[in-house]
PDB file of N, CA and C in Angstrom:
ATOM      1  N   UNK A   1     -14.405   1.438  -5.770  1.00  0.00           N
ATOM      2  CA  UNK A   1     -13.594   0.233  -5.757  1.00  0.00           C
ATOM      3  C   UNK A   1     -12.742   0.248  -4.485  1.00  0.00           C
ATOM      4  N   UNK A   2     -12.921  -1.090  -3.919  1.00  0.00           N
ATOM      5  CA  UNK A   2     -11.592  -0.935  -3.101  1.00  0.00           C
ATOM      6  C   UNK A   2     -10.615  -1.840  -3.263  1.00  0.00           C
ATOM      7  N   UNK A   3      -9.593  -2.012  -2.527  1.00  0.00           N
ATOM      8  CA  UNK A   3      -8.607  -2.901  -2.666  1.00  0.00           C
ATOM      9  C   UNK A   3      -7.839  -3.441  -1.083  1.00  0.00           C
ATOM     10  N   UNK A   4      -7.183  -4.967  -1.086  1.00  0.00           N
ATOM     11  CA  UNK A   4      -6.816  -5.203  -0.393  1.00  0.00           C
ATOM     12  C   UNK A   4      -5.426  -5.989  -0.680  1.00  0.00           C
ATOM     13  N   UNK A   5      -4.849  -6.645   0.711  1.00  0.00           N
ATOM     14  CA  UNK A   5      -3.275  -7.318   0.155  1.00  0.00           C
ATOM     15  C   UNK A   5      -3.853  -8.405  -0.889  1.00  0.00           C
ATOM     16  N   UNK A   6      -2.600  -8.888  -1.675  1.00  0.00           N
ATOM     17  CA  UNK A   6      -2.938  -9.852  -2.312  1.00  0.00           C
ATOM     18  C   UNK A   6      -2.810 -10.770  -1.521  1.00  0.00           C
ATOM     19  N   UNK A   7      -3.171 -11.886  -1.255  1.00  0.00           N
ATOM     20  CA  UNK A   7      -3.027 -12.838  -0.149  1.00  0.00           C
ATOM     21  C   UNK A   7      -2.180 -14.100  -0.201  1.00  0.00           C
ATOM     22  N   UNK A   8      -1.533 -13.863  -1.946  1.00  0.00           N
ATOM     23  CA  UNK A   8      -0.329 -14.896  -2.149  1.00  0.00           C
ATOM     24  C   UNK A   8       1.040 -14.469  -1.617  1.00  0.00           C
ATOM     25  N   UNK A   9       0.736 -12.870  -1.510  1.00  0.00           N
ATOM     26  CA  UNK A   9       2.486 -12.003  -1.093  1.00  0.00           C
ATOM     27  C   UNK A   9       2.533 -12.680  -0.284  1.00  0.00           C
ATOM     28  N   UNK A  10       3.813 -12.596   0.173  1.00  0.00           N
ATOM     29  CA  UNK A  10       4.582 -12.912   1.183  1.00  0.00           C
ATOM     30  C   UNK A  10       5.278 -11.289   2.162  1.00  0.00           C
ATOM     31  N   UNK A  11       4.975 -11.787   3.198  1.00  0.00           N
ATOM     32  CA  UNK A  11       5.734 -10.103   3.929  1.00  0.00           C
ATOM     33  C   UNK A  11       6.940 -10.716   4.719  1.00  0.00           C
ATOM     34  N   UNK A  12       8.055  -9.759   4.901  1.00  0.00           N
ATOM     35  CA  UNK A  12       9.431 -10.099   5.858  1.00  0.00           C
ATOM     36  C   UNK A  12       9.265  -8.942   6.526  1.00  0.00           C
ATOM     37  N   UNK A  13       9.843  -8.935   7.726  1.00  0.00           N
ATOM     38  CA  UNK A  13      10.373  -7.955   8.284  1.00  0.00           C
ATOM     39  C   UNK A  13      12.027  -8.134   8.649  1.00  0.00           C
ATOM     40  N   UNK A  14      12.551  -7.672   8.405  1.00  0.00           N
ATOM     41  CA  UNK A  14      13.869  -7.669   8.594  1.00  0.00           C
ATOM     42  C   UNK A  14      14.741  -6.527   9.134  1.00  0.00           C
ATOM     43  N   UNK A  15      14.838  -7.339  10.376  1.00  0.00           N
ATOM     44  CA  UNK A  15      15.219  -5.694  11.250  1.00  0.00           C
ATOM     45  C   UNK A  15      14.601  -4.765  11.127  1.00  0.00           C
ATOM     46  N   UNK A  16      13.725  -4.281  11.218  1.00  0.00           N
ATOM     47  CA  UNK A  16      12.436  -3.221  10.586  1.00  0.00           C
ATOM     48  C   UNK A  16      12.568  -2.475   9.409  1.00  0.00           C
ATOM     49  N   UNK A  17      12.874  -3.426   8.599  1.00  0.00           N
ATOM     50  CA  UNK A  17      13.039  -3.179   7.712  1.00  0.00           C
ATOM     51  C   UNK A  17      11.768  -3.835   6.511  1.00  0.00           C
ATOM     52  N   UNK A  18      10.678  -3.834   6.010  1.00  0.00           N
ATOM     53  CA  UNK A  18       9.848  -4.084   5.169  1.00  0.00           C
ATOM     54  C   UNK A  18       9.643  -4.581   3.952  1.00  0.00           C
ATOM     55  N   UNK A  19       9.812  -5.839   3.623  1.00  0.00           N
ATOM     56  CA  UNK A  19      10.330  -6.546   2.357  1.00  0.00           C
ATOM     57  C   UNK A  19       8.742  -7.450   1.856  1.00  0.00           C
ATOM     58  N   UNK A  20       8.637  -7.046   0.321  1.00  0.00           N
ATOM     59  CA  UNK A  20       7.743  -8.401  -0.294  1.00  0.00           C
ATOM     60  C   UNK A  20       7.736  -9.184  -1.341  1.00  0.00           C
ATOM     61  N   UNK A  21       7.225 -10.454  -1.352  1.00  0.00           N
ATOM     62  CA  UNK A  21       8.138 -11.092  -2.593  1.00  0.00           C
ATOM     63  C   UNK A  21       6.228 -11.473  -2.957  1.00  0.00           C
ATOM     64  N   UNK A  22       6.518 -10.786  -4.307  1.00  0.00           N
ATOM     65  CA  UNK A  22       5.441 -11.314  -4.898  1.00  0.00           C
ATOM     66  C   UNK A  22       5.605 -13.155  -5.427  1.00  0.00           C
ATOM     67  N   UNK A  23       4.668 -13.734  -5.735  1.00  0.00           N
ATOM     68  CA  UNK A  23       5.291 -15.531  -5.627  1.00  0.00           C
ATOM     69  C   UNK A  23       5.148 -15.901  -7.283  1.00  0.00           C
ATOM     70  N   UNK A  24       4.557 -14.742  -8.043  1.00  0.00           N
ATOM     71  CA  UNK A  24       4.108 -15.377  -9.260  1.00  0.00           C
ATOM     72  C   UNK A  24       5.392 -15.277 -10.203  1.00  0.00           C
ATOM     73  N   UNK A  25       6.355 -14.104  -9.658  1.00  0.00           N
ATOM     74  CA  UNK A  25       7.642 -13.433 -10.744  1.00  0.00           C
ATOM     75  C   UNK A  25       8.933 -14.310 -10.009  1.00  0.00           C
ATOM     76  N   UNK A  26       8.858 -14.172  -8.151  1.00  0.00           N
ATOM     77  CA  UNK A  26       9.721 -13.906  -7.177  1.00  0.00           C
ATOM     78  C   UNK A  26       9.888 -12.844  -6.933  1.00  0.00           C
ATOM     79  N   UNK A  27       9.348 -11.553  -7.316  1.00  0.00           N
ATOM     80  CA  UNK A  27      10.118 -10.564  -7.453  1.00  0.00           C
ATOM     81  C   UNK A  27      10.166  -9.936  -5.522  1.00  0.00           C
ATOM     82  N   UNK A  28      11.508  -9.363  -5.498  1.00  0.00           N
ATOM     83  CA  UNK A  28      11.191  -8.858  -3.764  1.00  0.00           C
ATOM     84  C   UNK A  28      11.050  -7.066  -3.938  1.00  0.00           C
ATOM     85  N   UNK A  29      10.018  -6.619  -3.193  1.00  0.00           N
ATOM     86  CA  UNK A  29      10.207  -5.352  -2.920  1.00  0.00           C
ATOM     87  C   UNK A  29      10.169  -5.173  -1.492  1.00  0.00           C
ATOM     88  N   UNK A  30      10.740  -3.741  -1.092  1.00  0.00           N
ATOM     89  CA  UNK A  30      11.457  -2.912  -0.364  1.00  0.00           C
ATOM     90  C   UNK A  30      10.367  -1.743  -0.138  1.00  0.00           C
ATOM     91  N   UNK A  31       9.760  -1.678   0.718  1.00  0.00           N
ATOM     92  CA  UNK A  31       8.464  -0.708   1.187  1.00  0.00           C
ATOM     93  C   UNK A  31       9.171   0.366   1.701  1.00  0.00           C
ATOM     94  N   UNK A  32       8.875   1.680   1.548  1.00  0.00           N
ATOM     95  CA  UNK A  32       9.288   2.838   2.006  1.00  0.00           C
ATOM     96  C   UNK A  32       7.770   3.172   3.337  1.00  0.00           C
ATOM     97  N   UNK A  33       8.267   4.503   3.702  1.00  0.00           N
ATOM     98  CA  UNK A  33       6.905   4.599   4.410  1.00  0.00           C
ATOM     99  C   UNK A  33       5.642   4.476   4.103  1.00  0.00           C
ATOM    100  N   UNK A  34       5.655   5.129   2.524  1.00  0.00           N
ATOM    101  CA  UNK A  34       4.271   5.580   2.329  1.00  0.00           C
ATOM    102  C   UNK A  34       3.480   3.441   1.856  1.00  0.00           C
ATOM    103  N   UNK A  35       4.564   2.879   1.105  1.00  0.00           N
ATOM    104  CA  UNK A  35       4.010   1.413   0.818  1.00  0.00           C
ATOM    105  C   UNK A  35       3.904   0.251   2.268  1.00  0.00           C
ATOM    106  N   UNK A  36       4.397   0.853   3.046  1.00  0.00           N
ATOM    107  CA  UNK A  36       4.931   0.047   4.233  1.00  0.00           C
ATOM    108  C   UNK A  36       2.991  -0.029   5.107  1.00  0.00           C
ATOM    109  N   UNK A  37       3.439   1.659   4.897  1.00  0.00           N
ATOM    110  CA  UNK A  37       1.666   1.993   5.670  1.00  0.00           C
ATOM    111  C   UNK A  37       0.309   1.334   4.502  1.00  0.00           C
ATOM    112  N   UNK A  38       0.133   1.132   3.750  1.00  0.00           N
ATOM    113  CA  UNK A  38      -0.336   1.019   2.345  1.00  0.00           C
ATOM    114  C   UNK A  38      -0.589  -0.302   3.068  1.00  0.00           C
ATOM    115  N   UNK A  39       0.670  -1.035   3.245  1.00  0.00           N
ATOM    116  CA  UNK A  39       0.699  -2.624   2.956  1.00  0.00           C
ATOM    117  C   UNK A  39      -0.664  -3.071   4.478  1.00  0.00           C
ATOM    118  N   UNK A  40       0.024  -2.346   5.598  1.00  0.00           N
ATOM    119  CA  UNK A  40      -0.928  -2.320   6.718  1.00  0.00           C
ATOM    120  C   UNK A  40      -2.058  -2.177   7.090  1.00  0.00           C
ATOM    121  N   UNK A  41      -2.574  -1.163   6.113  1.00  0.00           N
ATOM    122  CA  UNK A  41      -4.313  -0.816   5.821  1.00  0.00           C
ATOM    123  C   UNK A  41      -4.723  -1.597   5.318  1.00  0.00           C
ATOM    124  N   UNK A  42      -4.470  -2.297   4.483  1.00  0.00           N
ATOM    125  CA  UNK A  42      -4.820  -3.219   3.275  1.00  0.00           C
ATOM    126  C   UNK A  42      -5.145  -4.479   3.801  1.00  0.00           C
ATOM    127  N   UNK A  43      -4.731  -4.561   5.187  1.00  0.00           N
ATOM    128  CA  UNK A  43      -5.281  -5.484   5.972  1.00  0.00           C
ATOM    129  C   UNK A  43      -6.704  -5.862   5.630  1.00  0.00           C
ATOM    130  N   UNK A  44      -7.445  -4.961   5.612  1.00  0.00           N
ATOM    131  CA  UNK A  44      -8.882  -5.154   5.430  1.00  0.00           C
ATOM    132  C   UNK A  44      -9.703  -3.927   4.379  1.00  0.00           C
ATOM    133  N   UNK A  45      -9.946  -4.400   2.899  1.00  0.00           N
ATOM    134  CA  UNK A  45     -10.509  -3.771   1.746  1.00  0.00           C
ATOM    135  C   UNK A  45     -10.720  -2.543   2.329  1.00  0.00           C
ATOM    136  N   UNK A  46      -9.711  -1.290   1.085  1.00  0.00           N
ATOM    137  CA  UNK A  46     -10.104   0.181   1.743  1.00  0.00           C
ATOM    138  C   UNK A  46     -10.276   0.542   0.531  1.00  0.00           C
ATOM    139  N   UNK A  47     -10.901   1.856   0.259  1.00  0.00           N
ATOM    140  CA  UNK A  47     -11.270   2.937  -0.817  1.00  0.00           C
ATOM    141  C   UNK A  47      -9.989   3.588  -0.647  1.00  0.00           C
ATOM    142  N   UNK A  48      -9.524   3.951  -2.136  1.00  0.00           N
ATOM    143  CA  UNK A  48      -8.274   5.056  -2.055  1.00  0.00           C
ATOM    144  C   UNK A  48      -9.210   6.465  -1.399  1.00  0.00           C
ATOM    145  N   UNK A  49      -9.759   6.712  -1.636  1.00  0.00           N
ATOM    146  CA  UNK A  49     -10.216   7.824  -0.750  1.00  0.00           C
ATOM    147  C   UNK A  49     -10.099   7.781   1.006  1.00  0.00           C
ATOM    148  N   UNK A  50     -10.524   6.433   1.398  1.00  0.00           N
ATOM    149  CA  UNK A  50      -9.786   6.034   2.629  1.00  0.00           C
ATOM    150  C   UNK A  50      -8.449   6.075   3.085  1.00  0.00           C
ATOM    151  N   UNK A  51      -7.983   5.526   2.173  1.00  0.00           N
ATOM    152  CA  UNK A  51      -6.549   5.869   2.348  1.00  0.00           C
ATOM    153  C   UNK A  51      -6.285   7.199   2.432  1.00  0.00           C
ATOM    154  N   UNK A  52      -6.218   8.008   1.267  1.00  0.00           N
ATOM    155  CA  UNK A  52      -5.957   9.244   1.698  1.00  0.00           C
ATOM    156  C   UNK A  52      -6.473   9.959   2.620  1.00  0.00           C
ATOM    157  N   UNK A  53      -7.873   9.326   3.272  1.00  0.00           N
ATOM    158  CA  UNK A  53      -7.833  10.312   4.487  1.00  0.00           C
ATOM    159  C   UNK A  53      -7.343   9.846   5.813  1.00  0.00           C
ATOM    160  N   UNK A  54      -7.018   8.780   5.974  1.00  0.00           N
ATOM    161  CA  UNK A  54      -6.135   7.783   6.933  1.00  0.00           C
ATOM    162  C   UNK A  54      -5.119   8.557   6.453  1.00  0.00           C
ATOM    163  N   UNK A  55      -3.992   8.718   5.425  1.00  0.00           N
ATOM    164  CA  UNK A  55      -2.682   9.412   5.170  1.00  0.00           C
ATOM    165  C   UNK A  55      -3.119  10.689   5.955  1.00  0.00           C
ATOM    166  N   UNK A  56      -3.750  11.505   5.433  1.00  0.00           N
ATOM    167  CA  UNK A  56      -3.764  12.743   5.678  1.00  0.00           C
ATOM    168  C   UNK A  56      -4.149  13.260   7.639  1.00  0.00           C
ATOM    169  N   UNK A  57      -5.231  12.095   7.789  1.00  0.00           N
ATOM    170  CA  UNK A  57      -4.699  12.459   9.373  1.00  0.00           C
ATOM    171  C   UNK A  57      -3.717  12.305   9.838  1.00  0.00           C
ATOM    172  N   UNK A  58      -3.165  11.461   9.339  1.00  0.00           N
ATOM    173  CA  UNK A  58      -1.943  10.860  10.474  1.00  0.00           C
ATOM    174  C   UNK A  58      -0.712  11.874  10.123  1.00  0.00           C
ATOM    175  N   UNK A  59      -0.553  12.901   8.798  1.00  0.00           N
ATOM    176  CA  UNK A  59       0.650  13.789   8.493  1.00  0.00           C
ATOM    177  C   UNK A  59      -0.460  15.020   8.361  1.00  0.00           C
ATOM    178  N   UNK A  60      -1.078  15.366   9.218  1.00  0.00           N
ATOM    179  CA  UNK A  60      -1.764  17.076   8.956  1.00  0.00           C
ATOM    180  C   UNK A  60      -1.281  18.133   8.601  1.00  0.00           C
ATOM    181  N   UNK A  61       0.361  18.466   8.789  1.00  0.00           N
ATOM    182  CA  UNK A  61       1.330  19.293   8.645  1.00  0.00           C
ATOM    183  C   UNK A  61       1.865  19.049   6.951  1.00  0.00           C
ATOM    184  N   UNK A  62       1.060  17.976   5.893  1.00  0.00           N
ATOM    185  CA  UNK A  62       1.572  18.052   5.147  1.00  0.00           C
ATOM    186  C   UNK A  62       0.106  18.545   4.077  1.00  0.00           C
ATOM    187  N   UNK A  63       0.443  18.853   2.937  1.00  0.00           N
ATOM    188  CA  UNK A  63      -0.279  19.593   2.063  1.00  0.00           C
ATOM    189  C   UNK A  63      -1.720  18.622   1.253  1.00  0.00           C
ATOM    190  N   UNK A  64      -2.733  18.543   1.691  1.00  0.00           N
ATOM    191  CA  UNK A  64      -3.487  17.477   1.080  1.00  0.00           C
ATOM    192  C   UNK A  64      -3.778  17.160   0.082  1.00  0.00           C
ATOM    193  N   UNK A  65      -2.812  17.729  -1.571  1.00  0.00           N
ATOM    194  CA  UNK A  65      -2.961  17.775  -2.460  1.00  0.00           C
ATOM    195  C   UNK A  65      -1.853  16.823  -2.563  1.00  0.00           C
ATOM    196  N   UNK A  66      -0.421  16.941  -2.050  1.00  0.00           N
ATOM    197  CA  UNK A  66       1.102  16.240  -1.730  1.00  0.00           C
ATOM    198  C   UNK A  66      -0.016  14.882  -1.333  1.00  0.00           C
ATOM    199  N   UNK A  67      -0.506  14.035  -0.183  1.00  0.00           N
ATOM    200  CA  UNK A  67      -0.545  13.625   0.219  1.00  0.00           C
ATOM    201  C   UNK A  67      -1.673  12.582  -0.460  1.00  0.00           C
ATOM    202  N   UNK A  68      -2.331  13.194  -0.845  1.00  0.00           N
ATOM    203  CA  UNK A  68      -3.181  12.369  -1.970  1.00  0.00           C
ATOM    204  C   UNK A  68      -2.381  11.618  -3.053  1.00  0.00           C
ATOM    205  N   UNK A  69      -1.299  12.347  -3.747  1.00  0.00           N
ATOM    206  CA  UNK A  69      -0.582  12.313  -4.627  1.00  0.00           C
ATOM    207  C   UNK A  69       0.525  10.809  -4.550  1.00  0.00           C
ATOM    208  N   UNK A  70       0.877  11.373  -3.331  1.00  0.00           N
ATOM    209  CA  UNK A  70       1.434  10.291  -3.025  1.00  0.00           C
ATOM    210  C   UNK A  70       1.420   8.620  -2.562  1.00  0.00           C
ATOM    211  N   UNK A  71      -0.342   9.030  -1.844  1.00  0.00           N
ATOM    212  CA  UNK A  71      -0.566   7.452  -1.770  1.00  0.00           C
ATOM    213  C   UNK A  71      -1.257   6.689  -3.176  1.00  0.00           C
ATOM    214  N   UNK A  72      -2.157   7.765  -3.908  1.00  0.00           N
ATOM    215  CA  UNK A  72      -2.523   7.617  -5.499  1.00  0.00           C
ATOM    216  C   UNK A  72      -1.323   6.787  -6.048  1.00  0.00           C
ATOM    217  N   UNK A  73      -0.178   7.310  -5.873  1.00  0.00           N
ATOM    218  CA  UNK A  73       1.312   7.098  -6.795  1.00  0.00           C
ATOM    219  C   UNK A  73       1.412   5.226  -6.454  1.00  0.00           C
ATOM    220  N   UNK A  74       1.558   5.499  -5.183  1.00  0.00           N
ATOM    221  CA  UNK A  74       2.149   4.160  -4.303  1.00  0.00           C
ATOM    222  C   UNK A  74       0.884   3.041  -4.450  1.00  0.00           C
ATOM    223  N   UNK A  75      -0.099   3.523  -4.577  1.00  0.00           N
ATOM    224  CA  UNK A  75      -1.053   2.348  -4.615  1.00  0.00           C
ATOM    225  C   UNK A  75      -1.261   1.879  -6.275  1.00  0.00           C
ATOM    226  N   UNK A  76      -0.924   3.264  -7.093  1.00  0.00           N
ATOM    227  CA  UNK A  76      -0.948   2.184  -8.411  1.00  0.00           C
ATOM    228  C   UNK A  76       0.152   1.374  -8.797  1.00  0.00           C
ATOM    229  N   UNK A  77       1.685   1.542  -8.256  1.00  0.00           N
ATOM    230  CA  UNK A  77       2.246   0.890  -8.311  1.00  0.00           C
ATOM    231  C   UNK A  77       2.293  -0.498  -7.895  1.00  0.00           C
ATOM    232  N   UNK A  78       1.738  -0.151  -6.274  1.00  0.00           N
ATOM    233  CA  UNK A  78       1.552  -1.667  -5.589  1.00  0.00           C
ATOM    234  C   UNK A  78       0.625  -2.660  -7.010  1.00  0.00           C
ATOM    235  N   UNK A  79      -0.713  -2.139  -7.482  1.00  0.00           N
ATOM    236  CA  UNK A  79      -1.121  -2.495  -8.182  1.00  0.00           C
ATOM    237  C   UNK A  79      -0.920  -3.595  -9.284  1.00  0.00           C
ATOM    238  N   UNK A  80       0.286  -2.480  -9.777  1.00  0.00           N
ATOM    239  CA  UNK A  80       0.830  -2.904 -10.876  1.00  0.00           C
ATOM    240  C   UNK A  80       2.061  -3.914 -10.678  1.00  0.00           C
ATOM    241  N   UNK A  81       2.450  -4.087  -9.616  1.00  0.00           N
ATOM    242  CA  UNK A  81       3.290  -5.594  -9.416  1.00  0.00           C
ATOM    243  C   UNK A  81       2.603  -6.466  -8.452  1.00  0.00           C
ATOM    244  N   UNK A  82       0.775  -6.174  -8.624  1.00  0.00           N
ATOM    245  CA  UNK A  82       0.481  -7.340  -7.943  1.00  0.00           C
ATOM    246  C   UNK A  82       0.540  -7.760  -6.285  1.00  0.00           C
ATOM    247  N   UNK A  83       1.077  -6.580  -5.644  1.00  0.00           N
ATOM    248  CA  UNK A  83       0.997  -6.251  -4.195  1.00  0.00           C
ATOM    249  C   UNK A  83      -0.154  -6.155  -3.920  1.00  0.00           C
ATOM    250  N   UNK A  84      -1.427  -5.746  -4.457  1.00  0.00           N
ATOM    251  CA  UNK A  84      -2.799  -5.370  -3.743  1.00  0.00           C
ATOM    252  C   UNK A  84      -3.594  -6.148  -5.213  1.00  0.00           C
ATOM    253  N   UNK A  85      -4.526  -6.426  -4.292  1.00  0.00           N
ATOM    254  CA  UNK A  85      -5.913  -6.526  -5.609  1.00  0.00           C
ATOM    255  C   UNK A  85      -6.990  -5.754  -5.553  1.00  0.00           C
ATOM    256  N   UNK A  86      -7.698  -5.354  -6.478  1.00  0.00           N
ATOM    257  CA  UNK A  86      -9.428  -4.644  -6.198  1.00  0.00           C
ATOM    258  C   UNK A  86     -10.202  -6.089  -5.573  1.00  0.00           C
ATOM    259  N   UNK A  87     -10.923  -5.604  -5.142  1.00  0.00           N
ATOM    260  CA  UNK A  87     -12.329  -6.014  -3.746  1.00  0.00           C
ATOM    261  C   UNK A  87     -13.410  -5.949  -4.917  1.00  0.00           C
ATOM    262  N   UNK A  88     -13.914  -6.602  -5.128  1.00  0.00           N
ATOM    263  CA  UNK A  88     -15.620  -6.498  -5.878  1.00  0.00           C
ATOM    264  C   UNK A  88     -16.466  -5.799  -4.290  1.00  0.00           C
ATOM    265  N   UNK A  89     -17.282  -4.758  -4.828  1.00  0.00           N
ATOM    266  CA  UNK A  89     -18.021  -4.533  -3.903  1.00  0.00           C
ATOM    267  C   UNK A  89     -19.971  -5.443  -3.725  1.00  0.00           C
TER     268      UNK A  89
END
């Protein structure tokens, strides 16, 4: 499966700062690094396995078990408020 942005979000940048308002609740979220980078890939349908290996090059110094973990975490959340959708393959 892959997944991409939802294409109703809305993105801000604010002072580099990373904001999204989903349109169906209003709700706004506040991207940290790991959702910020998430939101950017998502540009164009990726495999979480992609992701994590896009994460994992770009932080090599970090543990690839940590790093899996963490974009796993961040992408089911995005998920779950509707930040990303699955891609039919």
């Amino acid at each position: 499966m892959r997944y991409r942005r939802n294409p109703e979000v809305r993105a801000t940048d604010v002072e580099g700062e990373f904001f999204l308002v989903e349109p169906q609740s209003g709700q706004i979220y506040y991207l940290d690094q790991v959702t910020s980078g998430l939101w950017r890939l998502l540009a164009e349908p990726l495999s979480p396995e992609d992701l994590v290996e896009t994460y994992a090059a770009a932080f090599p110094d970090q543990a690839a078990e940590r790093v899996a973990g963490e974009v796993t975490a961040a992408l089911k959340e995005m998920l779950a408020d509707r930040l990303v959708t699955p891609v039919e393959d």
